[in-house]
Protein backbone atom coordinates (compact mmCIF):
# COMPACT_ATOMS: atom_id res chain seq x y z
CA UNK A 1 12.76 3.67 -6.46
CA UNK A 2 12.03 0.84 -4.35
CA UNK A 3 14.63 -1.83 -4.25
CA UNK A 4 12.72 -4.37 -6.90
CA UNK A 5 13.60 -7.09 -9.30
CA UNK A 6 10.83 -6.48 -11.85
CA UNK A 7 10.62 -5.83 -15.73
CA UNK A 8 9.57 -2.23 -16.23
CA UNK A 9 7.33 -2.39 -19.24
CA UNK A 10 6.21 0.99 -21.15
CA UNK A 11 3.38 2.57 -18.53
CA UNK A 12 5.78 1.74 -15.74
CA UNK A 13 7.14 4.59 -13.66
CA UNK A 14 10.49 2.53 -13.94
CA UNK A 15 10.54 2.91 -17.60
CA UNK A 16 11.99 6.28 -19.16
CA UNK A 17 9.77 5.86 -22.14
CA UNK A 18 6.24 6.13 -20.16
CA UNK A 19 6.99 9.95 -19.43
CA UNK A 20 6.98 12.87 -22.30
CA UNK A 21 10.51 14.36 -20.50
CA UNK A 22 13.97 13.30 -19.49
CA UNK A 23 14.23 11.41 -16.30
CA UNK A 24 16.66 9.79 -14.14
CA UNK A 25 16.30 7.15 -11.34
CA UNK A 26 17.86 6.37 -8.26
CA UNK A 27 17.04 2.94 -6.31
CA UNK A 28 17.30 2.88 -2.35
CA UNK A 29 19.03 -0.42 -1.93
CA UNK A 30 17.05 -3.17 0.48
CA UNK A 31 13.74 -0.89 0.29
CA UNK A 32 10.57 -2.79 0.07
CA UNK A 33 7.07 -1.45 0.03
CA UNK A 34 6.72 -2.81 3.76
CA UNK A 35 9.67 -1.58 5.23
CA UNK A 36 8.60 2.15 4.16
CA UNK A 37 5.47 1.24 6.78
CA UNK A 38 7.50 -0.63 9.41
CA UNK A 39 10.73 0.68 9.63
CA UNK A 40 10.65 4.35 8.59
CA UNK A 41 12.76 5.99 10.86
CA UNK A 42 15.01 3.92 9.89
CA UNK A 43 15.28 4.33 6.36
CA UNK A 44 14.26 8.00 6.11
CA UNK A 45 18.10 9.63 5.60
CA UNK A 46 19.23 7.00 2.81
CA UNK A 47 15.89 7.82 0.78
CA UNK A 48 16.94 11.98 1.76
CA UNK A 49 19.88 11.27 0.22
CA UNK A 50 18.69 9.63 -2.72
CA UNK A 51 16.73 12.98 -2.95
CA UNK A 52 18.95 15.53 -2.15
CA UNK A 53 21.77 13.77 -4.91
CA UNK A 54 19.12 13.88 -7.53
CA UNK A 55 18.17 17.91 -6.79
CA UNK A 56 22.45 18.40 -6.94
CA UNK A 57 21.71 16.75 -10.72
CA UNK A 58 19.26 19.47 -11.36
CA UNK A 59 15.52 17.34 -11.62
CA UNK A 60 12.75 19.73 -11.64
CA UNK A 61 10.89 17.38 -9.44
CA UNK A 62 11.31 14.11 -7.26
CA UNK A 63 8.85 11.29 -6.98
CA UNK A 64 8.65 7.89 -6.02
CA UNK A 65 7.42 4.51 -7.78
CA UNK A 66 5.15 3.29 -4.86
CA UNK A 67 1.93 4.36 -2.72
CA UNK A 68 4.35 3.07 0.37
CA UNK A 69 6.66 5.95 -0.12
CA UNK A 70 4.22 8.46 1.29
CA UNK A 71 5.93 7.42 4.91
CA UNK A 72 9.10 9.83 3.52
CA UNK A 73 7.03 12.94 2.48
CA UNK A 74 7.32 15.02 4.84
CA UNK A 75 11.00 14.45 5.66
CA UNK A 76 11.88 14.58 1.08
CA UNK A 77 10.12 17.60 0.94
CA UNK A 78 12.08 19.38 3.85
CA UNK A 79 14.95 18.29 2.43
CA UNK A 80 14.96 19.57 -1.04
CA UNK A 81 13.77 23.07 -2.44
CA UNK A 82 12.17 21.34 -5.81
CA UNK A 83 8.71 19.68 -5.83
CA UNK A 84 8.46 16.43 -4.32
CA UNK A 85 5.79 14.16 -5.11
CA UNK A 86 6.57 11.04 -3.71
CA UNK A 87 2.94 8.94 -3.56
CA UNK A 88 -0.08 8.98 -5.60
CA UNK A 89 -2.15 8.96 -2.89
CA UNK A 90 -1.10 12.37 -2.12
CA UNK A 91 -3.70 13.00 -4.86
CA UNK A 92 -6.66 11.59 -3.08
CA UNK A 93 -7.73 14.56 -0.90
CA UNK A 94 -8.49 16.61 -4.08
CA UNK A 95 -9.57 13.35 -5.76
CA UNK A 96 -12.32 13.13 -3.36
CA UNK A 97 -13.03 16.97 -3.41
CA UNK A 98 -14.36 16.65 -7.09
CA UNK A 99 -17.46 14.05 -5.66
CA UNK A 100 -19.69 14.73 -3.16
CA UNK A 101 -19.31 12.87 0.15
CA UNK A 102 -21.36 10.40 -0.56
CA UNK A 103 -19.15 9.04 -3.34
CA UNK A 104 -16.79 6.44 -2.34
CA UNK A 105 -13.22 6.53 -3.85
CA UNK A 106 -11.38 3.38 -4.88
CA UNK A 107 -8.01 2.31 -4.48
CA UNK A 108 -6.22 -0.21 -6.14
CA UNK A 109 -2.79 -1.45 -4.87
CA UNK A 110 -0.18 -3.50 -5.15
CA UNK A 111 -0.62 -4.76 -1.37
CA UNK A 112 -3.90 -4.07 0.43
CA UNK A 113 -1.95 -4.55 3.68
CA UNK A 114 0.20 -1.10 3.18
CA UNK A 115 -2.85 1.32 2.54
CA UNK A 116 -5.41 1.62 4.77
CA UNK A 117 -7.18 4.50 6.43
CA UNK A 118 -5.19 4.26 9.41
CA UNK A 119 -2.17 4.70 7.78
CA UNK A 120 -3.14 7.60 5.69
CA UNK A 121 -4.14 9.14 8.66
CA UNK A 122 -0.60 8.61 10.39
CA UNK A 123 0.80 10.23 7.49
CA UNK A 124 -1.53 12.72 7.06
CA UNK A 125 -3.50 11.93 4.34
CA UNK A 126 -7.48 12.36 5.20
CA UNK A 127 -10.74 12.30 3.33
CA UNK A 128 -14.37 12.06 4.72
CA UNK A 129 -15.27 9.89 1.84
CA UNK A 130 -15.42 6.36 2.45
CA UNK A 131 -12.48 4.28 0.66
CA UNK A 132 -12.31 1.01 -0.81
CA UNK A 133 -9.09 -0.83 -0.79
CA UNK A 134 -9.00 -3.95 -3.10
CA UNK A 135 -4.65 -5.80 -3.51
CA UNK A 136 -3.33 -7.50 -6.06
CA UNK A 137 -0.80 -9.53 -3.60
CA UNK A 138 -3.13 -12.88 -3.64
CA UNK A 139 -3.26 -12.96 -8.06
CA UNK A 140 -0.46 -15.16 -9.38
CA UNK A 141 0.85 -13.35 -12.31
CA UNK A 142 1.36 -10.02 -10.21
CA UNK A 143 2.41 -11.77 -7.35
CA UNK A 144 5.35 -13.89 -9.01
CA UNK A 145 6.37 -10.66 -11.21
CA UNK A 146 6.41 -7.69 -8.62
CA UNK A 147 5.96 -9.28 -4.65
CA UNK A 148 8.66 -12.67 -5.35
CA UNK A 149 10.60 -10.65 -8.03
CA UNK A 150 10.89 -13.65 -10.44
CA UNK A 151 12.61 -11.42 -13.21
CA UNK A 152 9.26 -12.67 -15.53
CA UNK A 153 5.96 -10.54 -15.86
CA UNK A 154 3.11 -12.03 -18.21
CA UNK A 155 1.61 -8.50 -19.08
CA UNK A 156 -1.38 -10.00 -20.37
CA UNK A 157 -2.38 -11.80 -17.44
CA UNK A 158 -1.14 -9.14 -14.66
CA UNK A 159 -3.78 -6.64 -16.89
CA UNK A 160 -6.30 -9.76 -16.29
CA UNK A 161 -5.98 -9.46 -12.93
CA UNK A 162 -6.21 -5.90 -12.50
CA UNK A 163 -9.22 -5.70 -14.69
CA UNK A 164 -10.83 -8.32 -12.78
CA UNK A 165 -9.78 -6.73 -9.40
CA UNK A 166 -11.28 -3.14 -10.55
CA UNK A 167 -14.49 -4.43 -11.86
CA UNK A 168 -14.98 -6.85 -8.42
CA UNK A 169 -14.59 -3.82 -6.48
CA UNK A 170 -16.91 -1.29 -8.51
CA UNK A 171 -19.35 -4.44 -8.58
CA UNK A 172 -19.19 -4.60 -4.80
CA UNK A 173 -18.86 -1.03 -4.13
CA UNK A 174 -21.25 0.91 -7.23
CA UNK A 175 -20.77 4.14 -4.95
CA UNK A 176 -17.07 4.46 -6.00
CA UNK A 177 -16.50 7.37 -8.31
CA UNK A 178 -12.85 7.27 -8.98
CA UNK A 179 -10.09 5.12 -9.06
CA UNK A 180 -6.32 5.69 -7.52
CA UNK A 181 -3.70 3.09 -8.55
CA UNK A 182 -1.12 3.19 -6.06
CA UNK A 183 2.21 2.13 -7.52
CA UNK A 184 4.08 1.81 -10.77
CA UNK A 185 3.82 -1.38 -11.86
CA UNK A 186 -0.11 -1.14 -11.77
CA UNK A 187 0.30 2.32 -14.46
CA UNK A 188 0.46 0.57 -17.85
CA UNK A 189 -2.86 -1.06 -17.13
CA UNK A 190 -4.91 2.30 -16.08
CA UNK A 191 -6.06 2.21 -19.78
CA UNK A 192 -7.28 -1.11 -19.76
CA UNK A 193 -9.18 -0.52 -15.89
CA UNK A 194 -10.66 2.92 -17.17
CA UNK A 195 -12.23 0.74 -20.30
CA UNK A 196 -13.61 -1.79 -17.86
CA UNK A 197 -15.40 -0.08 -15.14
CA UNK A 198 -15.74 3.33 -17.79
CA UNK A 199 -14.62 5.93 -14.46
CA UNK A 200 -12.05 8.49 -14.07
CA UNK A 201 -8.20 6.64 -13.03
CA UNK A 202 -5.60 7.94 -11.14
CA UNK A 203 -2.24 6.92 -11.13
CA UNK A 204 1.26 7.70 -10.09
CA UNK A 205 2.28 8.57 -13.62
CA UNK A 206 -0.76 11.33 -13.72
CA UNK A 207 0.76 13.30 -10.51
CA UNK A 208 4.64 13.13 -11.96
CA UNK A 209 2.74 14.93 -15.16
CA UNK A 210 0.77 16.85 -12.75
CA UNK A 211 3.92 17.78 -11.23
CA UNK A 212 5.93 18.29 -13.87
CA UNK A 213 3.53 20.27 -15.82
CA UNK A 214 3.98 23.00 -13.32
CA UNK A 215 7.86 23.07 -13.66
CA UNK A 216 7.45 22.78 -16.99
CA UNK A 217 5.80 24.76 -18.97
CA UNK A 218 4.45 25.47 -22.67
CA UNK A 219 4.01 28.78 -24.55
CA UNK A 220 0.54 28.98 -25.93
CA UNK A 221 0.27 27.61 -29.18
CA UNK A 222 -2.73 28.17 -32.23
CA UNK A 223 -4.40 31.39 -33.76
CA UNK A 224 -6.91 34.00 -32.81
């Protein structure tokens, strides 16, 4: 987990009670969302760590709460022998596979200035699709909860906001045939986007189930 002062409510990755199975979190102290762009290097052995001491507790998987957390992938995933998902954007090469190439996919985020095609591309993330990146880090309510860390989040207007974000951008953009919300304290409004702009969402809490579904599994249930 990034190092954050927000409420978690349910639909957040930071809540326990958004996910169907035990999990545990561990928070990389003085991690922001920019410093996973900026300052990688630097930071890439404390969030390993983080990692490796939740494999030692026996997690089935290891993910992250943040789109920015792609920049430790590579180096989590080389680190551990479980399944590490640590980005939901790791999800938008298949994403894209399901539309033809003339469909644009859309990504919402909690900072427009920490995804862009560039910097999938650095950390090897590539589509031929064309992407549209719209930020919540200019609307007030989401701003004062998640970016200054006020310790207050008005759920009703933050889901305002992100509404009015998604529905700007498939206004804008009518080519866009998916959605990909990028961190986890945009989750408990997927519902609410999905009813708005009526297209398939994406969020981090679908790839930990993803994930988890693999390393997890059900016996068959019903009759024949």
């Amino acid at each position: 987990m990034l190092d954050e002062y927000i409420p978690f409510i349910p639909g957040d990755v930071g809540n326990a009670e958004t996910f169907r199975y035990p999990v545990i979190y561990r928070m990389v102290e003085g991690l922001t969302g920019s410093e996973c762009i900026k300052n990688t290097a630097a930071w890439t052995d404390k969030v390993v760590a983080k990692a490796i001491e939740m494999e030692e507790q026996g997690v089935r998987g290891i993910s992250a709460n943040a789109g920015a957390m792609l920049a430790f992938q590579d180096a989590v995933a080389n680190a551990v022998k479980v399944p590490v998902c640590l980005s939901s954007l790791l999800q938008l090469p298949w994403i894209a596979s399901a539309f033809d190439k003339s469909k644009a996919i859309g990504i919402i985020t909690g900072d427009s200035r920490t995804t862009n095609r560039d910097l999938l591309k650095r950390f090897g993330i590539n589509v031929e699709h064309p992407i549209v990146v719209a930020g919540l880090e200019k609307q007030p309510a989401f701003k004062s909860a998640v970016h200054q860390g006020k310790g207050k989040l008005d759920s009703g207007k933050v889901e305002k906001e992100v509404v009015r974000t998604a529905k700007a951008m498939v206004k804008k953009n009518p080519r866009i045939a998916a959605i990909l919300m990028t961190s986890g304290p945009l989750c408990p409004y997927t519902k609410a986007v999905q009813d708005a702009v009526g297209l398939p969402i994406f969020d981090v809490v679908s790839m930990i189930d993803f994930m988890t579904s693999a390393t997890l599994q059900d016996a068959p249930k019903g009759f024949y």
